[in-house]
N, C-alpha and C. Protein backbone atom coordinates (compact mmCIF):
# COMPACT_ATOMS: atom_id res chain seq x y z
N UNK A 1 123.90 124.98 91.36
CA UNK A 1 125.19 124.62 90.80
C UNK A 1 125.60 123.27 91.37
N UNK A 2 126.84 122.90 90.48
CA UNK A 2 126.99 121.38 91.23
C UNK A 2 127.18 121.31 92.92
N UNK A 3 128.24 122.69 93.31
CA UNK A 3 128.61 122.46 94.26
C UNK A 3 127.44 122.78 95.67
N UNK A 4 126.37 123.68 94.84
CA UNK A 4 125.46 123.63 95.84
C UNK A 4 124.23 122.53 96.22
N UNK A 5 124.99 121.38 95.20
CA UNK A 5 124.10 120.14 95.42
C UNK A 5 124.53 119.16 95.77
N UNK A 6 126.11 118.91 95.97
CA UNK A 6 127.02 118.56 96.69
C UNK A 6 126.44 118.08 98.15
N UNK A 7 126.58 116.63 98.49
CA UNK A 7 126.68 116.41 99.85
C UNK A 7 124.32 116.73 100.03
N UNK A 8 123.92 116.90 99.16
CA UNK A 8 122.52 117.04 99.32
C UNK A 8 121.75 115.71 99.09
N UNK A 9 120.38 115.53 99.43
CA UNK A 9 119.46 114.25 99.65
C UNK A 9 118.23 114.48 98.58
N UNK A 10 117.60 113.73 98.59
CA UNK A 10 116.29 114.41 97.56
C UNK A 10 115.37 114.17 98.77
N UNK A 11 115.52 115.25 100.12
CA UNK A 11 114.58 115.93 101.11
C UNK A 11 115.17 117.18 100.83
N UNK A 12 116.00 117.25 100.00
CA UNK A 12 116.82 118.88 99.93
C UNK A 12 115.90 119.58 98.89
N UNK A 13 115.59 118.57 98.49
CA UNK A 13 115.09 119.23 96.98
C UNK A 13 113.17 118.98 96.95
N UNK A 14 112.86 118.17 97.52
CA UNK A 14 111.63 117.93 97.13
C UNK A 14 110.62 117.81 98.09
N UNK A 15 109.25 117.69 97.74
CA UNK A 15 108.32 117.61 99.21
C UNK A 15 108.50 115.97 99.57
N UNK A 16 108.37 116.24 101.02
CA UNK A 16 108.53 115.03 101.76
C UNK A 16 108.24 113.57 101.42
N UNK A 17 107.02 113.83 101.05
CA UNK A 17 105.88 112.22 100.10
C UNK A 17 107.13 112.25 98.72
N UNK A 18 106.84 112.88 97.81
CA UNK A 18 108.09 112.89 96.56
C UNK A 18 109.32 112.23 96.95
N UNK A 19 109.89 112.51 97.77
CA UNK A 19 111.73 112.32 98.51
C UNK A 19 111.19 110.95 98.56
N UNK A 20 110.31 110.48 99.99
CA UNK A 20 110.62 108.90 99.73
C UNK A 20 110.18 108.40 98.88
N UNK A 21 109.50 108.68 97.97
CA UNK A 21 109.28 107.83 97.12
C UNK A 21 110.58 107.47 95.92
N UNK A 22 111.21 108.41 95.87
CA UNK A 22 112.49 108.73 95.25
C UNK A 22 113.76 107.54 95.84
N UNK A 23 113.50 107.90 97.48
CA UNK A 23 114.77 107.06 98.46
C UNK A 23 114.20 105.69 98.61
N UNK A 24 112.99 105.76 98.39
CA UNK A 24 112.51 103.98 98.54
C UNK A 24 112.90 103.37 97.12
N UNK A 25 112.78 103.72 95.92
CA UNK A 25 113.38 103.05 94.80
C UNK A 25 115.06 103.17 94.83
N UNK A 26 115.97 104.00 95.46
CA UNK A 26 116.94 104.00 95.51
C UNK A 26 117.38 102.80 96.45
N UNK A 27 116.44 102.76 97.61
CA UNK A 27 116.94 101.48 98.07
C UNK A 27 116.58 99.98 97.73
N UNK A 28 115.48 100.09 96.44
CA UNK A 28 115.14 99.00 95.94
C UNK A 28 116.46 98.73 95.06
N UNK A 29 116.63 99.08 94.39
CA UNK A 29 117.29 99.29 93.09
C UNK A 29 118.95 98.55 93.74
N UNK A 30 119.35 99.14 95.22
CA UNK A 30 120.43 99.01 95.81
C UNK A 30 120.28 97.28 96.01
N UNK A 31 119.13 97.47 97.15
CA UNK A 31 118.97 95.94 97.20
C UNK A 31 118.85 94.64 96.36
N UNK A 32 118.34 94.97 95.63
CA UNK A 32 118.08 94.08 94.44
C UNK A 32 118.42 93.68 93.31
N UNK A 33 119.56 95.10 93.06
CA UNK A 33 120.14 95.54 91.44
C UNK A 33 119.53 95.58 90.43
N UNK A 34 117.73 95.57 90.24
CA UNK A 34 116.66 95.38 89.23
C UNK A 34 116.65 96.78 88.98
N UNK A 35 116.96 97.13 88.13
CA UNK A 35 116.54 98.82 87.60
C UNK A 35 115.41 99.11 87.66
N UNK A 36 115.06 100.75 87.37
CA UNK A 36 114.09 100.71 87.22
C UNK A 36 113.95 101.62 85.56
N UNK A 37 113.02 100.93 84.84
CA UNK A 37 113.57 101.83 83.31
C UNK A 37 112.79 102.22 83.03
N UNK A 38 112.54 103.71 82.55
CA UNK A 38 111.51 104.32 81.73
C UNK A 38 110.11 103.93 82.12
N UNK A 39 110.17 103.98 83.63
CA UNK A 39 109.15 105.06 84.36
C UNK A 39 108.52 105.97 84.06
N UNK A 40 107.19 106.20 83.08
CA UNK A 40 106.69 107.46 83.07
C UNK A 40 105.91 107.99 84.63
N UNK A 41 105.93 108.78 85.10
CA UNK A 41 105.16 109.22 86.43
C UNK A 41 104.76 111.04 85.52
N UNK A 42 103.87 111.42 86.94
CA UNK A 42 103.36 112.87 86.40
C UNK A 42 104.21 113.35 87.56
N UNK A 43 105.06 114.65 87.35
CA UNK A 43 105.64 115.57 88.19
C UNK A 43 104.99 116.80 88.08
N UNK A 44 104.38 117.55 89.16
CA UNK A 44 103.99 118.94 89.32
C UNK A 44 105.03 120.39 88.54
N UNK A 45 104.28 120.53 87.82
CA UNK A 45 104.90 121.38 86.87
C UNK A 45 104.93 122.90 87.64
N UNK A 46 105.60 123.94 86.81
CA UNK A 46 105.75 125.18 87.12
C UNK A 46 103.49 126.00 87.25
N UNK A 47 103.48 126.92 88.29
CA UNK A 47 102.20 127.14 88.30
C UNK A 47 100.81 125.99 88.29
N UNK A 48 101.78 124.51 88.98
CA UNK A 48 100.82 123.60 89.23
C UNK A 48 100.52 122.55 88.51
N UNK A 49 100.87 123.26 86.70
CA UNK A 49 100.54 122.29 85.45
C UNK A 49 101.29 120.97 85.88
N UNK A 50 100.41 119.98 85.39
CA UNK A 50 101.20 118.84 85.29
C UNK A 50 102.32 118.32 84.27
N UNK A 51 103.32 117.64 84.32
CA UNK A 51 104.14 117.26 83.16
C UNK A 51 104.25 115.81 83.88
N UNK A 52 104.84 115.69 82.42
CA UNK A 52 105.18 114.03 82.91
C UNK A 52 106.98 113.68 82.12
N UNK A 53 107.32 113.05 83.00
CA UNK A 53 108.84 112.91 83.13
C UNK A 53 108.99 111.42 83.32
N UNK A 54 110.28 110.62 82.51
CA UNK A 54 110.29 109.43 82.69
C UNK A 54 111.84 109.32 82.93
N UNK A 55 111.72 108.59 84.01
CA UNK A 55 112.76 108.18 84.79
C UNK A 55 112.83 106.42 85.00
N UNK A 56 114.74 106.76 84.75
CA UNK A 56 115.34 105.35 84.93
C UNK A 56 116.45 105.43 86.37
N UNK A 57 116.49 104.52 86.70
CA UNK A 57 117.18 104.29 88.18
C UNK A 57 118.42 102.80 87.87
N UNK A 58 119.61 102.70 87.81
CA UNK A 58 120.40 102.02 87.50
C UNK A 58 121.27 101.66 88.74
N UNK A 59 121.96 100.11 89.21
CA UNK A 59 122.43 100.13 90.34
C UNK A 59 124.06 100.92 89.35
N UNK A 60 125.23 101.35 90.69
CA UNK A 60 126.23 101.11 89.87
C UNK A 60 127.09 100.61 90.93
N UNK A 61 127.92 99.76 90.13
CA UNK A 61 128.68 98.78 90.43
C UNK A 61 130.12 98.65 90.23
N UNK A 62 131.28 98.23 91.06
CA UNK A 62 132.10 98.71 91.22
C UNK A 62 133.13 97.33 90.29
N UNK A 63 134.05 97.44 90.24
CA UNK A 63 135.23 96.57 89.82
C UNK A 63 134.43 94.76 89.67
N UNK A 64 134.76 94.37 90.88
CA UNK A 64 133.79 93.70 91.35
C UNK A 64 132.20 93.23 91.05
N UNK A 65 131.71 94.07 90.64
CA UNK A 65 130.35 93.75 90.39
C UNK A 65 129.23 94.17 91.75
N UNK A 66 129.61 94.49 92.55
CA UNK A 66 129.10 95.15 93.72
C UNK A 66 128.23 96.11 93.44
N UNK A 67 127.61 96.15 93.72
CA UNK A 67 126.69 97.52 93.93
C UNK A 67 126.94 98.43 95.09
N UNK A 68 127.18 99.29 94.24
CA UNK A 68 127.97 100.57 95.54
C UNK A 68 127.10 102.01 95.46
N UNK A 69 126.13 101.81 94.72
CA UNK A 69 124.89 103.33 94.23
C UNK A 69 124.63 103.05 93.20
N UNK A 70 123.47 103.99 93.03
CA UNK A 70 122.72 104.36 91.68
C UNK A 70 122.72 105.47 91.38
N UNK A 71 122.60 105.10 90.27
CA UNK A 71 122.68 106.19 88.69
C UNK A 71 121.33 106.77 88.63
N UNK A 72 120.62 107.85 88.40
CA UNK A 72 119.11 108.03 87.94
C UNK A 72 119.19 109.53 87.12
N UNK A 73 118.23 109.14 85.78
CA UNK A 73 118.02 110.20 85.31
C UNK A 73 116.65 110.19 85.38
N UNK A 74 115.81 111.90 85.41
CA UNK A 74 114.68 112.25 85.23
C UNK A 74 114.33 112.88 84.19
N UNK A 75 113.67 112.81 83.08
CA UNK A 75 113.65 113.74 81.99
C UNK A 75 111.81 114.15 81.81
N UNK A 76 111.94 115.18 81.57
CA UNK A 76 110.61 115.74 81.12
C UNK A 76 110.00 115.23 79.34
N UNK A 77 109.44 114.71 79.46
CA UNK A 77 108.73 114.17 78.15
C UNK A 77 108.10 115.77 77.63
N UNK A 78 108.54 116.09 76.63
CA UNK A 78 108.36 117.24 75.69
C UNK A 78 108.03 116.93 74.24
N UNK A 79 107.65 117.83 73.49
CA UNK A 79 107.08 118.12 71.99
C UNK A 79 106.43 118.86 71.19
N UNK A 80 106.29 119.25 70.41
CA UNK A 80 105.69 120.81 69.60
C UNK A 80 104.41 120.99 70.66
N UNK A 81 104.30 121.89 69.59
CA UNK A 81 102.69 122.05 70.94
C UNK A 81 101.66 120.62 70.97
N UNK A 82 101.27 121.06 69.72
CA UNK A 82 99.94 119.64 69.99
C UNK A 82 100.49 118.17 70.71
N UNK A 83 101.61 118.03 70.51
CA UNK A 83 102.18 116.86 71.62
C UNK A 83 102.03 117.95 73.31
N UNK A 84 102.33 118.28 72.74
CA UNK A 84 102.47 119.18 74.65
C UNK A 84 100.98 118.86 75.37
N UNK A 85 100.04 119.03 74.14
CA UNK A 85 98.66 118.68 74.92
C UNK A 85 98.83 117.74 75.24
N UNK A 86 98.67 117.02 74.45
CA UNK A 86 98.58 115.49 74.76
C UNK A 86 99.32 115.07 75.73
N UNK A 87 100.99 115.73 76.04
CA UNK A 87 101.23 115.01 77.32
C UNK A 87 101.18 115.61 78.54
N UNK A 88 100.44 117.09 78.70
CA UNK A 88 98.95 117.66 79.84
C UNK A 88 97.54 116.67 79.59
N UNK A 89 97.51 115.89 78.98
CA UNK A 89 96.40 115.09 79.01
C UNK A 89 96.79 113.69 79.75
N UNK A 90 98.00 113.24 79.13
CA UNK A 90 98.66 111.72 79.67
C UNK A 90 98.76 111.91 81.24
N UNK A 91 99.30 113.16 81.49
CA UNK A 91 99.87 113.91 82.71
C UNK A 91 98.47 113.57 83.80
N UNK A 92 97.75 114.32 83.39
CA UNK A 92 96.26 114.28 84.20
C UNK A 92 95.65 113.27 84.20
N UNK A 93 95.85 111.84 83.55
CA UNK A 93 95.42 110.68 83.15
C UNK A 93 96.29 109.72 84.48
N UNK A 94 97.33 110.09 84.36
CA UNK A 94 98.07 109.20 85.25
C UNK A 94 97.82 109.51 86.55
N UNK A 95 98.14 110.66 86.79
CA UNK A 95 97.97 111.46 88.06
C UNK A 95 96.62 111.11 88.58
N UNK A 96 95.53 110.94 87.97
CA UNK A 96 94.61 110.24 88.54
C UNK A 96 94.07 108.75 88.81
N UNK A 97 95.06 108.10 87.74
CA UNK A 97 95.24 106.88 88.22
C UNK A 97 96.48 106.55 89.60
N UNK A 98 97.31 107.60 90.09
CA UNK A 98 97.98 107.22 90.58
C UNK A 98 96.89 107.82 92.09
N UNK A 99 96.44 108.94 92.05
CA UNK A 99 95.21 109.35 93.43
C UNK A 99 93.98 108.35 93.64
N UNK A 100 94.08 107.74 92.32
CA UNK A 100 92.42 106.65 92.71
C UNK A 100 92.59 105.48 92.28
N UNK A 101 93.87 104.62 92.52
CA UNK A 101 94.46 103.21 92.31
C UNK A 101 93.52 102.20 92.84
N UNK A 102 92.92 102.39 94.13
CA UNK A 102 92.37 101.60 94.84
C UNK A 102 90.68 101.59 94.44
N UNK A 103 90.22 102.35 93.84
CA UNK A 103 89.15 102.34 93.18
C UNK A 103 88.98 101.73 91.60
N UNK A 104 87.91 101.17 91.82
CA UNK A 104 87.17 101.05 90.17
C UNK A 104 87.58 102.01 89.40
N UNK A 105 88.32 101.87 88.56
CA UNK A 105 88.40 103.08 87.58
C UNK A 105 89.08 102.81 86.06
N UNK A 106 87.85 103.12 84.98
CA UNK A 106 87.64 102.86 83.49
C UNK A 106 88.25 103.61 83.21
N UNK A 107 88.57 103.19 82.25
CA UNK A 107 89.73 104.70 80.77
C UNK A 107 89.03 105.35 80.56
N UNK A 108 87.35 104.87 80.68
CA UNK A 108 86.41 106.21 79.87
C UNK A 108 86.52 106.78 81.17
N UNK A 109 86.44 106.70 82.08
CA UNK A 109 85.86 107.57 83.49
C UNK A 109 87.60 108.83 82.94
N UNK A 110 88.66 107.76 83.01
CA UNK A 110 89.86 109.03 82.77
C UNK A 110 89.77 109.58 81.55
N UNK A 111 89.34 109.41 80.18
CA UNK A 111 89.70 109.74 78.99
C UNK A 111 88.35 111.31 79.51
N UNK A 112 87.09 110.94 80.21
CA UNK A 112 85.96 112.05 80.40
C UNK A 112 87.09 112.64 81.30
N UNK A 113 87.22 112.48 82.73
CA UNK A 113 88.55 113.45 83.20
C UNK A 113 89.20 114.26 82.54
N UNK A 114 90.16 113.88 81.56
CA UNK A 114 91.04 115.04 80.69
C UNK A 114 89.94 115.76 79.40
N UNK A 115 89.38 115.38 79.22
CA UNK A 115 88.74 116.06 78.34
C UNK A 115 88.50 115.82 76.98
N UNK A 116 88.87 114.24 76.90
CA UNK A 116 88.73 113.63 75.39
C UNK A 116 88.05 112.21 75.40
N UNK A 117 88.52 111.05 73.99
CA UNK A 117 87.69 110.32 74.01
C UNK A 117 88.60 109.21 74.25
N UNK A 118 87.94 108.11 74.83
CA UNK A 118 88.73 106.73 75.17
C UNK A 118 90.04 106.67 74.00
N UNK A 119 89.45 106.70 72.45
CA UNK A 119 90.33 106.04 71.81
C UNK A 119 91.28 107.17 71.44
N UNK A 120 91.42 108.42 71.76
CA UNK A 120 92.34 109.37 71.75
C UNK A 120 93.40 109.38 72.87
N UNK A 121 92.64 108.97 74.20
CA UNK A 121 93.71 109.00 75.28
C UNK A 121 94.52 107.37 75.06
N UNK A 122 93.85 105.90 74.55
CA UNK A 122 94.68 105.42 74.28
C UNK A 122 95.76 105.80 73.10
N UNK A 123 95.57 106.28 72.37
CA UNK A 123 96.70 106.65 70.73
C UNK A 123 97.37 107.78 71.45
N UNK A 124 97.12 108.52 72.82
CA UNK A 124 98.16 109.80 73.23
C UNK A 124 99.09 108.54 74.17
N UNK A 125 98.32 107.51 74.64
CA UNK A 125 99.19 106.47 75.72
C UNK A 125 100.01 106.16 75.11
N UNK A 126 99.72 105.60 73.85
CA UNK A 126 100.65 104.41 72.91
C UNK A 126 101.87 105.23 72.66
N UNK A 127 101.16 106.36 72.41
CA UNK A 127 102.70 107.57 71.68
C UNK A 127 103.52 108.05 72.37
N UNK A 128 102.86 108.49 73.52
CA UNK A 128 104.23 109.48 74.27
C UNK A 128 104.76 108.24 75.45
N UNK A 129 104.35 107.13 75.93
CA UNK A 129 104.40 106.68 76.52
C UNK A 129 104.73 104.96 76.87
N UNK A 130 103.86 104.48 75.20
CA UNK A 130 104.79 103.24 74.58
C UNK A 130 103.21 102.03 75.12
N UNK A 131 102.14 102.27 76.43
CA UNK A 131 101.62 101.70 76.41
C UNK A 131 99.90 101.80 76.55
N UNK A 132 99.30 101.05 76.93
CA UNK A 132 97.75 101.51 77.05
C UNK A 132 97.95 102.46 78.19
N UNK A 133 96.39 102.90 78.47
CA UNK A 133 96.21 103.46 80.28
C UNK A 133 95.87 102.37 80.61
N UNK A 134 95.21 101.18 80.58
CA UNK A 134 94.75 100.06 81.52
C UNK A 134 96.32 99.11 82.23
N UNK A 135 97.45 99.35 80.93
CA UNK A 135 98.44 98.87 81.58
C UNK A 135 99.40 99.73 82.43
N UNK A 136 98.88 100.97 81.99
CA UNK A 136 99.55 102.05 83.29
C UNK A 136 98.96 102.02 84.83
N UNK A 137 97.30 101.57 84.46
CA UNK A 137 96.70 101.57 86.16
C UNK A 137 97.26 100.50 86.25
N UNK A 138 97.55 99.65 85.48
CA UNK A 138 98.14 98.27 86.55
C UNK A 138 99.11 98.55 87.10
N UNK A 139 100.42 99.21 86.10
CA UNK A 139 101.77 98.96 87.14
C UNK A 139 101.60 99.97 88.14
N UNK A 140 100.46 101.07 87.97
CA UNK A 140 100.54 102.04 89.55
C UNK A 140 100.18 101.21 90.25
N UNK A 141 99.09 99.91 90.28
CA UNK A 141 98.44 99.61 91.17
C UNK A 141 99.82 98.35 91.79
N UNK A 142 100.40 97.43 91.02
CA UNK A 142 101.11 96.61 91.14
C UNK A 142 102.38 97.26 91.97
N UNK A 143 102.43 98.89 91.56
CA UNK A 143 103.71 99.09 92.56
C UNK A 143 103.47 99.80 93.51
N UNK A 144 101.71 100.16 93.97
CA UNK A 144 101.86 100.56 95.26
C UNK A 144 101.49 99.38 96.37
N UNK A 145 100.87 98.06 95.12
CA UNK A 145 100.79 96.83 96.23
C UNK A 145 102.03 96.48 96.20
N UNK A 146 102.99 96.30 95.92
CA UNK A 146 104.57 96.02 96.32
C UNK A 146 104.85 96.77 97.66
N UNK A 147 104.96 98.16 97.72
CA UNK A 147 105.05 98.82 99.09
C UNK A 147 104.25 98.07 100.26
N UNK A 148 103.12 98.27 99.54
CA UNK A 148 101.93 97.88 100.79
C UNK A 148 102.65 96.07 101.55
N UNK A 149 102.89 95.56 100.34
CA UNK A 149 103.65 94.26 100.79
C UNK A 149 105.50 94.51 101.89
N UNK A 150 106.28 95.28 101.44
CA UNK A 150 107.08 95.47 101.68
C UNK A 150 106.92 96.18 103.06
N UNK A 151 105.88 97.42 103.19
CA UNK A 151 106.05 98.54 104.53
C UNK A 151 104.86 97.97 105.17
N UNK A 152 103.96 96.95 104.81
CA UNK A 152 102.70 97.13 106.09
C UNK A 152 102.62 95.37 106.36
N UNK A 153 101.75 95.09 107.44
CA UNK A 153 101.21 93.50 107.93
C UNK A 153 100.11 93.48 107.20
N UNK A 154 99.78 94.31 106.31
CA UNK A 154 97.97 93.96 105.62
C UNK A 154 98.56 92.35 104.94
N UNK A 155 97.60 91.90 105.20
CA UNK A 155 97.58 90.30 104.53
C UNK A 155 96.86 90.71 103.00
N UNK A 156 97.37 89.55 101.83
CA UNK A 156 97.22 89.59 100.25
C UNK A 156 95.91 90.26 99.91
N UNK A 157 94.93 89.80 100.72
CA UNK A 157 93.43 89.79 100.58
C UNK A 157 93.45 91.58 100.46
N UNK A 158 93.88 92.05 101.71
CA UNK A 158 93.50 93.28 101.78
C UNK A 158 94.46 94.21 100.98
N UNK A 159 95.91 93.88 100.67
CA UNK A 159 96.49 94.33 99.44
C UNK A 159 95.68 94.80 98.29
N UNK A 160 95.41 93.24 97.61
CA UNK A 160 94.61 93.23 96.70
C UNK A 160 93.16 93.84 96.70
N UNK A 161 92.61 94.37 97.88
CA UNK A 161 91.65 94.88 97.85
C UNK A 161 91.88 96.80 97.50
N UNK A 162 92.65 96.94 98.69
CA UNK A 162 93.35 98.24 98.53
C UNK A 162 93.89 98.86 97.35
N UNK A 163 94.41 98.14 96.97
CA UNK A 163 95.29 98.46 95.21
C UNK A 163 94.15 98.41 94.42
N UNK A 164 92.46 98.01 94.15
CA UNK A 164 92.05 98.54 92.81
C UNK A 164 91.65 96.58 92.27
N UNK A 165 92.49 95.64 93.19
CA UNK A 165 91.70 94.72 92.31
C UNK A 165 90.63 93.45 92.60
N UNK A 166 89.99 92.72 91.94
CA UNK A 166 88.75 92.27 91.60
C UNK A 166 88.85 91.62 93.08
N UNK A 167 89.99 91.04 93.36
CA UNK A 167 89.86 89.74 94.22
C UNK A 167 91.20 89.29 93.86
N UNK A 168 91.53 88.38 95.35
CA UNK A 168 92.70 88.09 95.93
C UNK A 168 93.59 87.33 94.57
N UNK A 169 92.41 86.61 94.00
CA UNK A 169 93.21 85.68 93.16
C UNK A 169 93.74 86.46 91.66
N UNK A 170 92.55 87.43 91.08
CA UNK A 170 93.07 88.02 90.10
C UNK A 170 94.47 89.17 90.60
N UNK A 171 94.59 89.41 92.07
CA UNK A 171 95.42 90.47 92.10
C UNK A 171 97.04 89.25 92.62
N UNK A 172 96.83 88.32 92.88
CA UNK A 172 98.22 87.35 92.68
C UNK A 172 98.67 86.87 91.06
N UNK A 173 97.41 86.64 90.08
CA UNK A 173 97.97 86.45 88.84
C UNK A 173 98.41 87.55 88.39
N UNK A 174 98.04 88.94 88.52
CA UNK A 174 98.83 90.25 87.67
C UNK A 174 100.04 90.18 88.62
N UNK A 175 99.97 90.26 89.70
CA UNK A 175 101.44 91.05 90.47
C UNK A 175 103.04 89.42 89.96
N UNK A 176 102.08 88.19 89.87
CA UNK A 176 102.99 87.33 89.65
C UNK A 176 103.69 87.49 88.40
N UNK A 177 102.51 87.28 87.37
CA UNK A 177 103.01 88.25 85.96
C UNK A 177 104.25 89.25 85.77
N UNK A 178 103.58 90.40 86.27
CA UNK A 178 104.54 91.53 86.18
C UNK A 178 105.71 91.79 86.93
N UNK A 179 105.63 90.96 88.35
CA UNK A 179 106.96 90.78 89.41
C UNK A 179 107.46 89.62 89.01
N UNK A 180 107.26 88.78 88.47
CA UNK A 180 107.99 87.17 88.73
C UNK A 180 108.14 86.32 89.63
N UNK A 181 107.17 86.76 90.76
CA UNK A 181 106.59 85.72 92.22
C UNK A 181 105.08 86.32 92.34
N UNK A 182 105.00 85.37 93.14
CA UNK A 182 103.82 85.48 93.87
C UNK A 182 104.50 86.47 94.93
N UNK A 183 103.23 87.45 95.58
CA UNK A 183 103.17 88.37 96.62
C UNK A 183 103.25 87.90 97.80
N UNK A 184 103.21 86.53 98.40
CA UNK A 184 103.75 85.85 99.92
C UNK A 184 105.65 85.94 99.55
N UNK A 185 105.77 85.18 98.53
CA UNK A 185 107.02 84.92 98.33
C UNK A 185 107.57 86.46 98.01
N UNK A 186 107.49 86.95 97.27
CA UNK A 186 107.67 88.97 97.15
C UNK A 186 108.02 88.98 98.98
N UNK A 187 106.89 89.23 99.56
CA UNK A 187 107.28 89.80 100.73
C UNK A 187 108.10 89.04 101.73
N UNK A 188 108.28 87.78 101.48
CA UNK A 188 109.22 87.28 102.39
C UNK A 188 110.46 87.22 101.92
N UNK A 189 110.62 87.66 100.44
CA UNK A 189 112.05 88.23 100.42
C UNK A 189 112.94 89.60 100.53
N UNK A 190 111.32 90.32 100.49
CA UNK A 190 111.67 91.80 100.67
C UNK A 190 112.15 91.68 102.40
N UNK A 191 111.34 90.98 103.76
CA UNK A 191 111.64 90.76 104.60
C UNK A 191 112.70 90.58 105.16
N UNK A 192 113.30 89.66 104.06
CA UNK A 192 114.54 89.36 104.58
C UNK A 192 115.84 90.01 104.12
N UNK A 193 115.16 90.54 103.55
CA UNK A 193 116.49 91.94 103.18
C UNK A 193 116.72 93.24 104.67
């Protein structure tokens, strides 16, 4: 009920790894005021199944323009049945791009994973989800090298090695792309926050 969620954290509610990952975008979102929108991620479903739920994170802001908290909704991506497969397939697609980011890893290696064919798991990506899987391993990979930039001293090289990509230089043109800096400049402003 509301009131038994009253005055609660999302360590109240969730396993430990889940919570911060939850409280670290809450404090991005605070710091920065960059939302975060329509997030698909995979959430552990009832009896283990996977689902997948897309979540937006909004600063909110007071009279002023201040940022004083955020707003976040989580919603479960649903649909008749044969969509339901498909998004237990997207589900298990991501979820393993999000466990093996730092590795080599082809759409065919995930499309053989769930149990279908490359050009089916892209047309289940496009649909329930809006994009490829090659641009989903990127932003997993792009936003766990953001952390890695933000929480550790690993220098770019080993970022970029860690996260899944070719080499230092191809993993500064995607993260510049998709962040709008370069990853020295990224972390020396996350720093100085």
């Amino acid at each position: 009920t509301p009131d038994e969620a009253f005055g609660k954290a999302d360590r109240d509610f969730f396993p430990r790894a889940q919570a911060e990952r939850y409280e670290a975008d809450d404090r991005r979102v605070m710091a920065d005021g960059v939302p975060v929108l329509n997030r698909v991620e995979p959430e552990p479903g009832g009896k283990g199944v996977p689902r997948l739920v897309v979540t937006s994170k909004l600063p909110l802001r007071d009279a002023r323009g201040r940022i004083i908290g955020v707003i976040g909704l989580s919603r479960e991506v649903t649909g008749a049945a044969p969509a339901s497969l498909g998004v237990g397939r997207v589900a298990q697609a991501v979820g393993l791009f999000q466990a093996r980011f730092g590795e080599k890893l082809s759409v065919a290696e995930a499309a053989r994973h769930v149990g279908i064919s490359v050009n089916q798991l892209e047309r289940l990506f496009r649909r329930m989800i809006g994009e490829s899987p090659q641009h989903c391993l990127l932003n997993i990979r792009i936003d766990r090298a953001s952390r890695m930039l933000r929480e550790t001293r690993a220098n770019v090289a080993e970022v970029a090695q860690a996260c899944g990509f070719y080499d230092q230089a191809h993993f500064s043109r995607a993260f510049s792309a998709a962040v709008g800096c370069a990853p020295l400049a990224y972390r020396r402003r996350h720093q100085a926050m």
